[in-house]
N, C-alpha and C. Protein backbone atom coordinates (compact mmCIF):
# COMPACT_ATOMS: atom_id res chain seq x y z
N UNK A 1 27.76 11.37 28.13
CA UNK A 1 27.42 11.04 26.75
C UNK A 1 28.08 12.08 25.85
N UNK A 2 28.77 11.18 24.84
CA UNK A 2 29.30 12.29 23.78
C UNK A 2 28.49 12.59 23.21
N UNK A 3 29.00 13.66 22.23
CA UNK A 3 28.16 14.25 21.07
C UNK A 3 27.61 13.08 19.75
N UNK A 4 28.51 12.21 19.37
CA UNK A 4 28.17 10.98 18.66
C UNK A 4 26.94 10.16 19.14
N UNK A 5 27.21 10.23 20.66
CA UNK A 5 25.97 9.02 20.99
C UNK A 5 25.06 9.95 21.02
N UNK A 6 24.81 11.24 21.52
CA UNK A 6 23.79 11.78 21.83
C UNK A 6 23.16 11.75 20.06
N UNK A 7 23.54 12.30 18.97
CA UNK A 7 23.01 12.52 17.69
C UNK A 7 22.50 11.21 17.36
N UNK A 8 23.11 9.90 17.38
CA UNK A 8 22.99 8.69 17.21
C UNK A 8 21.54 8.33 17.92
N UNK A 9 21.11 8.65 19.25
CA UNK A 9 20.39 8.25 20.18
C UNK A 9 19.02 8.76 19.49
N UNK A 10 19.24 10.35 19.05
CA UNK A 10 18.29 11.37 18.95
C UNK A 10 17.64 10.66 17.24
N UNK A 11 18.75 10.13 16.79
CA UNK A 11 17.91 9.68 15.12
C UNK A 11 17.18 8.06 15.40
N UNK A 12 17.64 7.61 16.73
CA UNK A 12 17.30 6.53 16.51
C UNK A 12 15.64 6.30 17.49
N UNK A 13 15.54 7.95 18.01
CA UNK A 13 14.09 7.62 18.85
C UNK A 13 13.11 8.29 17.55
N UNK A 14 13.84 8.93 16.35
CA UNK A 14 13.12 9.81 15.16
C UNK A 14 12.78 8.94 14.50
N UNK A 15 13.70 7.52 14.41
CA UNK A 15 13.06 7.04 13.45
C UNK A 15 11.64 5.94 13.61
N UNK A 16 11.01 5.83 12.89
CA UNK A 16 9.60 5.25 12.94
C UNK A 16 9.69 4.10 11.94
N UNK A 17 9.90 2.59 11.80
CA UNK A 17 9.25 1.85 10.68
C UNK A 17 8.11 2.12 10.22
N UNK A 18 8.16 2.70 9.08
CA UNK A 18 7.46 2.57 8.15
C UNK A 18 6.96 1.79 6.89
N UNK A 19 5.70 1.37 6.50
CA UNK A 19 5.24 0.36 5.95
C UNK A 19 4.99 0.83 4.35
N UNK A 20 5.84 0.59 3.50
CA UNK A 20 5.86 1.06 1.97
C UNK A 20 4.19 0.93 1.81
N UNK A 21 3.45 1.64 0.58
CA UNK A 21 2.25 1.44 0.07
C UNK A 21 2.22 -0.14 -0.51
N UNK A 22 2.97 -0.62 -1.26
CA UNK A 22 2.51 -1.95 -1.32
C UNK A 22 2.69 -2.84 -0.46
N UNK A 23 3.35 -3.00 0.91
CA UNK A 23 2.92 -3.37 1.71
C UNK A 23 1.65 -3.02 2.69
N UNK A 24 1.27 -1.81 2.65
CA UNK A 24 0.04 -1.67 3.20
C UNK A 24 -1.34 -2.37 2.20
N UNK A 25 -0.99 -2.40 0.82
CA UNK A 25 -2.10 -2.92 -0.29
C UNK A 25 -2.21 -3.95 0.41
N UNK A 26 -1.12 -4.70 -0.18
CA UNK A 26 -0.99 -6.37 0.47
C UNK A 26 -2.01 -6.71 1.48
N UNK A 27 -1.30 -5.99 2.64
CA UNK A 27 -2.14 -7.12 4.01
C UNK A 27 -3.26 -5.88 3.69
N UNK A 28 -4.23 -5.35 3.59
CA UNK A 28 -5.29 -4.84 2.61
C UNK A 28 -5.92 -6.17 2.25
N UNK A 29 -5.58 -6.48 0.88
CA UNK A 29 -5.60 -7.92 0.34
C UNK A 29 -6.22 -8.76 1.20
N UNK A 30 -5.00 -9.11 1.96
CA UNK A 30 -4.61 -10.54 2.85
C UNK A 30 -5.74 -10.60 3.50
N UNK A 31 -6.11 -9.56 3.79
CA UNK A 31 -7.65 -9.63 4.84
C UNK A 31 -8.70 -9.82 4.83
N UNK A 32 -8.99 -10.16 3.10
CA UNK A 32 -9.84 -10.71 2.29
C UNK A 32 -11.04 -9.29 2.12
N UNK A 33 -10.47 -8.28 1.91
CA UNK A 33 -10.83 -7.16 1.43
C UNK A 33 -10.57 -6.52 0.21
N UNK A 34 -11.46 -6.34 -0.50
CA UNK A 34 -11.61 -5.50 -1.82
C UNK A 34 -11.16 -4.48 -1.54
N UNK A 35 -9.95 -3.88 -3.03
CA UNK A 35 -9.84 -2.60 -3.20
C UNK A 35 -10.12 -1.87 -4.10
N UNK A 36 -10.16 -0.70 -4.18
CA UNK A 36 -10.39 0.45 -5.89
C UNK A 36 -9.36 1.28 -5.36
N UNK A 37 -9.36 1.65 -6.75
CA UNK A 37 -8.48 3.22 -6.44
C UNK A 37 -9.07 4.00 -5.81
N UNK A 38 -9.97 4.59 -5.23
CA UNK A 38 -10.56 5.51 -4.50
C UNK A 38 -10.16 4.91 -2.96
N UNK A 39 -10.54 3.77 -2.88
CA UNK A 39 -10.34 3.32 -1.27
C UNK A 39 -8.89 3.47 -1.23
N UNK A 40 -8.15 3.26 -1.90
CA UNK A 40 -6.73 3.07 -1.38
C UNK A 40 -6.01 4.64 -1.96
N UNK A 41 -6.16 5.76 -2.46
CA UNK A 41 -6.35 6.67 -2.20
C UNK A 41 -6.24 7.51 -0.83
N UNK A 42 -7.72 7.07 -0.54
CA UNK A 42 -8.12 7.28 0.21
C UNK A 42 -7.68 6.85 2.18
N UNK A 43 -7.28 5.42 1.80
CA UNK A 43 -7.01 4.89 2.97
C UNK A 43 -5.21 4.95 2.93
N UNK A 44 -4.71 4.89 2.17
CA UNK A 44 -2.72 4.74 1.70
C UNK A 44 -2.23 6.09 0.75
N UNK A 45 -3.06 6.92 0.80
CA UNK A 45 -2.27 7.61 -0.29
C UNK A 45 -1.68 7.56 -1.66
N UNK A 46 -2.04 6.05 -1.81
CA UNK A 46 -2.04 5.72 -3.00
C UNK A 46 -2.61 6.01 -4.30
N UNK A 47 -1.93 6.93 -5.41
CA UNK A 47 -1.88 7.22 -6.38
C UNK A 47 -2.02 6.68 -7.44
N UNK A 48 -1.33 5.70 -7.41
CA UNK A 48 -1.30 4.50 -8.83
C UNK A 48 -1.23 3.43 -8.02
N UNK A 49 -2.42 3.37 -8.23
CA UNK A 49 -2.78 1.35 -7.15
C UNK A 49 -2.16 0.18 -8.49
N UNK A 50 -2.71 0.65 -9.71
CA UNK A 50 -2.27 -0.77 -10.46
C UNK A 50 -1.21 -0.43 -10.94
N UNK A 51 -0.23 0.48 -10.10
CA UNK A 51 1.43 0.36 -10.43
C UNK A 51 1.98 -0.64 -9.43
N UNK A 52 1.16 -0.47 -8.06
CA UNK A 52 1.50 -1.01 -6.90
C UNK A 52 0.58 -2.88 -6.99
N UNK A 53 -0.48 -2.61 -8.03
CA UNK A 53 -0.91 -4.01 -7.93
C UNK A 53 0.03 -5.24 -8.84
N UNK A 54 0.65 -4.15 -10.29
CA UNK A 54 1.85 -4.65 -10.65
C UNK A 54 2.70 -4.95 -10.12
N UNK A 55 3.49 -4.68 -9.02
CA UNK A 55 4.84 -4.60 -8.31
C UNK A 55 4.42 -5.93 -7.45
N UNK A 56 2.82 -6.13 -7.27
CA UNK A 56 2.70 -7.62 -6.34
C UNK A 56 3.03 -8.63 -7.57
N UNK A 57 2.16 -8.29 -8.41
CA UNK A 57 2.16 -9.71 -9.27
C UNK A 57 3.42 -9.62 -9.37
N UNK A 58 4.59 -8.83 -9.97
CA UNK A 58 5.91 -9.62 -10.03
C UNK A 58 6.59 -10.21 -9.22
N UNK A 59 5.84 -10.08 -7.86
CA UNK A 59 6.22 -10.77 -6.15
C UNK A 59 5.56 -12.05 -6.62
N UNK A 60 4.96 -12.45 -7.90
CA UNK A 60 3.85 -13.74 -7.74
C UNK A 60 2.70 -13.84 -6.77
N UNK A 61 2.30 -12.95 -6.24
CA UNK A 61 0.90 -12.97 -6.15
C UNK A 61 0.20 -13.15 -6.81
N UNK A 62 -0.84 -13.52 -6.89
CA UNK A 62 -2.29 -13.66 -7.75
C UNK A 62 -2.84 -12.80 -7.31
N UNK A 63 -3.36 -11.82 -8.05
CA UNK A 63 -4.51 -10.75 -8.07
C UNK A 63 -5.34 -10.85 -9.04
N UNK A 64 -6.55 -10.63 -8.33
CA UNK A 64 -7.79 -11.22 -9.27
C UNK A 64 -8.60 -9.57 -9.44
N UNK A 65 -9.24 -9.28 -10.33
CA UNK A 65 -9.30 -7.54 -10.84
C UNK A 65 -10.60 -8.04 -11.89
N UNK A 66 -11.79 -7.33 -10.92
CA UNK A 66 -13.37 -7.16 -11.78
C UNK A 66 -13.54 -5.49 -11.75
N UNK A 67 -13.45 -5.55 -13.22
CA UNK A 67 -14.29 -4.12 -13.81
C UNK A 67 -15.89 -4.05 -13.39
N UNK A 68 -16.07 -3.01 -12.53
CA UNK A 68 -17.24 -2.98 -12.65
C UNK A 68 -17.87 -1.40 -13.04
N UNK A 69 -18.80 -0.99 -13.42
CA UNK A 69 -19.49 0.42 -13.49
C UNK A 69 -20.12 0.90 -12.30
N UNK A 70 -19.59 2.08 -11.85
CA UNK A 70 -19.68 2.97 -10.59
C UNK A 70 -20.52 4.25 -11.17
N UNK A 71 -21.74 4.75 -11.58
CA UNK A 71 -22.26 5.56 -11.34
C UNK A 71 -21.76 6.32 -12.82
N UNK A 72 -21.95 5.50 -13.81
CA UNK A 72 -20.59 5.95 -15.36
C UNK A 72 -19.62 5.93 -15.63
N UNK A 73 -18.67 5.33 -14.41
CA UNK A 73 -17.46 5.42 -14.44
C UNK A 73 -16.74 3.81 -14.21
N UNK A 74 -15.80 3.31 -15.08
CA UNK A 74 -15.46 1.82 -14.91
C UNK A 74 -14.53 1.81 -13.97
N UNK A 75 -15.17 1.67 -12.51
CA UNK A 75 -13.72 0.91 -11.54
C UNK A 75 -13.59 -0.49 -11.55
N UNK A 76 -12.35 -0.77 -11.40
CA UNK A 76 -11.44 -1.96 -11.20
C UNK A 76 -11.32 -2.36 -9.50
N UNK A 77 -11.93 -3.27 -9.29
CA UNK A 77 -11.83 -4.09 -7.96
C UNK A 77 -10.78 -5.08 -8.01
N UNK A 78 -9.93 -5.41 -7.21
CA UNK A 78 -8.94 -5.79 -6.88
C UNK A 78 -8.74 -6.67 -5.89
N UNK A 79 -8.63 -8.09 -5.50
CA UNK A 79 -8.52 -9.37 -4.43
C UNK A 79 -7.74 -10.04 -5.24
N UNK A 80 -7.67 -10.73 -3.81
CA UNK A 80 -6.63 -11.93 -4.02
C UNK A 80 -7.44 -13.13 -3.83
């Protein structure tokens, strides 16, 4: 084995598919599970969920989003 295949070999056992945050929202979603920003936070690392809930609807999804009050504070629930 040359040096080409060996470097070639070595990036190709490094690399891992990885699943963007709005694809993890999504099938989230799909599973007929509610989200907030705290859960997805929490569960994706997700920072700005309704940047990422934007980026579906321009995929044409339907996302359906109830304000509700959490303890004084207005979270946004999120399904499809």
């Amino acid at each position: 084995m040359n040096i080409i295949e060996y470097v070639k070999s070595f990036f190709a056992k490094k690399k891992k598919i990885r699943k963007t945050q709005t694809e993890l929202i999504l099938e989230h979603l799909q599973m007929d599970r509610p989200l907030n920003s705290m859960i997805a936070k929490e569960l994706y690392n997700c920072k700005h969920l309704r940047s990422r809930i934007y980026d579906l609807k321009k995929k044409g999804y339907k996302i359906h989003d109830e304000k509700v009050n959490l303890n004084g504070r207005s979270i946004t629930h999120y399904s499809l």
